[in-house]
Protein backbone atom coordinates (compact mmCIF):
# COMPACT_ATOMS: atom_id res chain seq x y z
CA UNK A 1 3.17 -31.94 -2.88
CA UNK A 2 5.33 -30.18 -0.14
CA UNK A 3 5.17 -26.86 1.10
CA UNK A 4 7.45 -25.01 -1.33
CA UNK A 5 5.59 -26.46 -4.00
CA UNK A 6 2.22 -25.31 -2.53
CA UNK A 7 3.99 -21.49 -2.14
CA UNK A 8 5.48 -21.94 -5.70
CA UNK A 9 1.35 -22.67 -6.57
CA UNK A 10 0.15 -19.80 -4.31
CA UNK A 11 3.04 -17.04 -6.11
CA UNK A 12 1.61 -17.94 -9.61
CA UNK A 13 -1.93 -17.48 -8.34
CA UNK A 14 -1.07 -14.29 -7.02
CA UNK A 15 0.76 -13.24 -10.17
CA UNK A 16 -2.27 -14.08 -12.17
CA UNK A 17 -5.26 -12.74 -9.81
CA UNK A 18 -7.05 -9.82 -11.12
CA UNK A 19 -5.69 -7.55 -8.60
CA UNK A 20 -1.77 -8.20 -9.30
CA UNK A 21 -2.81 -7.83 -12.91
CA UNK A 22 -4.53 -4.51 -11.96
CA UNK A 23 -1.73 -3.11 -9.82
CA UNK A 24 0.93 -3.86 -12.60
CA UNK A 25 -1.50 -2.02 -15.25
CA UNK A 26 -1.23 0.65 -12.86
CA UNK A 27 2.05 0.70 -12.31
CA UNK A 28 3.18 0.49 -16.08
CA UNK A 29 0.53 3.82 -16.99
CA UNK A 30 2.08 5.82 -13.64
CA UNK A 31 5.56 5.07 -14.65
CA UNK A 32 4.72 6.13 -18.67
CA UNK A 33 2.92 9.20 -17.66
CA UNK A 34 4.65 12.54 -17.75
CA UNK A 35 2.22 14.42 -15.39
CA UNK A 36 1.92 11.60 -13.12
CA UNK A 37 6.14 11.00 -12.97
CA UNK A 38 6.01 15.13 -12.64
CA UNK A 39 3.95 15.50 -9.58
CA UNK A 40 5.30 12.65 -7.83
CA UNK A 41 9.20 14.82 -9.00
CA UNK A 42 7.70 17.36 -6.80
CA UNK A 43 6.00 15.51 -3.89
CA UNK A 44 8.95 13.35 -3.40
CA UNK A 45 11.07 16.59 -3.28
CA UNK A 46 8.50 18.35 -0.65
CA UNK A 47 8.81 15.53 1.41
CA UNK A 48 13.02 15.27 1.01
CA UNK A 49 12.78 19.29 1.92
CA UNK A 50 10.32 18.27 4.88
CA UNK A 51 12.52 15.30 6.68
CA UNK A 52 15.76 18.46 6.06
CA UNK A 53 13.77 21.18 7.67
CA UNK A 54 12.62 18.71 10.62
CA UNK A 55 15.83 17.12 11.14
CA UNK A 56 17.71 20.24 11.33
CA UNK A 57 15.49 22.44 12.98
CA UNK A 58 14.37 22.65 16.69
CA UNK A 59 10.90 23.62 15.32
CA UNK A 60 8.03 24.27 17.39
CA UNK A 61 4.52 22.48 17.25
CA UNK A 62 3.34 25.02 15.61
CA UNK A 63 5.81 25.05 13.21
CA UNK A 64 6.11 21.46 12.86
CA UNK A 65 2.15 21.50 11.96
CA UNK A 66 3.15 23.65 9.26
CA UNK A 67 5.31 21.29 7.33
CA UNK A 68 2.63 18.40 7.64
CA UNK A 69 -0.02 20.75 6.27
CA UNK A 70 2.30 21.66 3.25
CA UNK A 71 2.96 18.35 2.74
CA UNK A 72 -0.62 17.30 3.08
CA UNK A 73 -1.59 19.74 0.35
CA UNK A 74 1.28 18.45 -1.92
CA UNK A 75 -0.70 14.41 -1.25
CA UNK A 76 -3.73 15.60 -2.15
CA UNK A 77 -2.57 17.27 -5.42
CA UNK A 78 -0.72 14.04 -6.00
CA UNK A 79 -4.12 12.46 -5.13
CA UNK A 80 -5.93 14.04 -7.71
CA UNK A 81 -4.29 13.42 -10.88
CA UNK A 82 -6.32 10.04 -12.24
CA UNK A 83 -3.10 7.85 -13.02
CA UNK A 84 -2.06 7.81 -9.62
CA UNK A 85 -5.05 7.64 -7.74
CA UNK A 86 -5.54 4.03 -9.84
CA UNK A 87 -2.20 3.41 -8.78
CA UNK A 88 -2.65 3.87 -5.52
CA UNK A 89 -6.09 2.40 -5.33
CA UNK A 90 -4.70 -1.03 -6.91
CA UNK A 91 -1.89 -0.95 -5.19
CA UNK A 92 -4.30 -1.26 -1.77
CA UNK A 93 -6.25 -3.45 -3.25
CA UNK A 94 -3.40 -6.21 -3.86
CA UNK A 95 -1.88 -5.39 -0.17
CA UNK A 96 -5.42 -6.28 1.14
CA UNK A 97 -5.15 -9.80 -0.85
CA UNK A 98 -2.03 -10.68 0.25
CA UNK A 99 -2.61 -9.24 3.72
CA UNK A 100 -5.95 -11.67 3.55
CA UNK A 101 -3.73 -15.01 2.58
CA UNK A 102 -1.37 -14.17 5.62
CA UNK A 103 -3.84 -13.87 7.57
CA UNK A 104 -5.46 -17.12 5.98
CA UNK A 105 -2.04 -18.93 6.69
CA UNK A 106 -1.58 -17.49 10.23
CA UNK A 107 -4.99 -18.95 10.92
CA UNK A 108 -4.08 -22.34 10.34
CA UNK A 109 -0.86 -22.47 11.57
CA UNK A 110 -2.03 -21.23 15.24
CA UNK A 111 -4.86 -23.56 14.86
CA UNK A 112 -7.72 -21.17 14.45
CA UNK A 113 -7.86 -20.42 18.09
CA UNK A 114 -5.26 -17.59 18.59
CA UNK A 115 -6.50 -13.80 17.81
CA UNK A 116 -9.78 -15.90 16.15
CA UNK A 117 -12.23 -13.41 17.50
CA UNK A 118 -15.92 -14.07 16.02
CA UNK A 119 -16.63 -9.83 16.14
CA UNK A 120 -14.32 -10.45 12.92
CA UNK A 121 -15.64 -12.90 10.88
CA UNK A 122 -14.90 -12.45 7.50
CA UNK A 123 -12.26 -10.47 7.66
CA UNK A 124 -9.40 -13.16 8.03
CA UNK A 125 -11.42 -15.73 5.67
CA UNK A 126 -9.82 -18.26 8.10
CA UNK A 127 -13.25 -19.88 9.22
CA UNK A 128 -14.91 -20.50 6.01
């Protein structure tokens, strides 16, 4: 078997684990749900207005704190609503296993020595 076929191997793995599975649930129930699509309407707008105001404005720190915290506020109302937290929360989840197989391949292709620290074993799953 030669590489591609081994990455062909790994993408269908991936597509099948539980947390691909889990993240596309999650997707599927933000993307049917009218709150959910509603709030993230209005964050996506707050931030839009936010990038405007900060591009086009000589704004002070003060001011500049401002628009973070009213955009922070906006996240955690976004945070709240149930749909999107599980989106969000499987969404991390599959980053983490895919971050954890690059990190898996890096190992072995630098020969397990380079950034190998043992302060971080288990984190990489390189060494077992």
């Amino acid at each position: 078997m030669d590489v591609i076929d081994k990455a062909k191997e790994l993408g269908e793995m991936l597509a099948g684990s539980k947390q691909y599975l889990r993240f596309k649930d999650a997707e599927i129930a933000k993307l049917n749900d009218e709150e959910a699509q509603k709030l993230l309407k209005k964050y996506n707008e707050k931030r839009r207005q936010a990038a405007m105001i900060l591009k086009r404005n000589r704004l002070n720190a003060e001011e500049i704190s401002a628009v973070k915290q009213e955009l922070q506020r906006e996240f955690e109302i976004l945070n709240q609503n149930p749909v999107i937290r599980e989106y969000i929360d499987a969404k991390k989840e599959f980053e983490q296993l895919v971050q954890s197989i690059n990190s898996v391949i890096t190992f072995y292709i630098d020969g397990g020595e380079k950034g190998c620290a043992s302060s971080k074993c288990g984190t990489c799953g390189g060494c077992s």
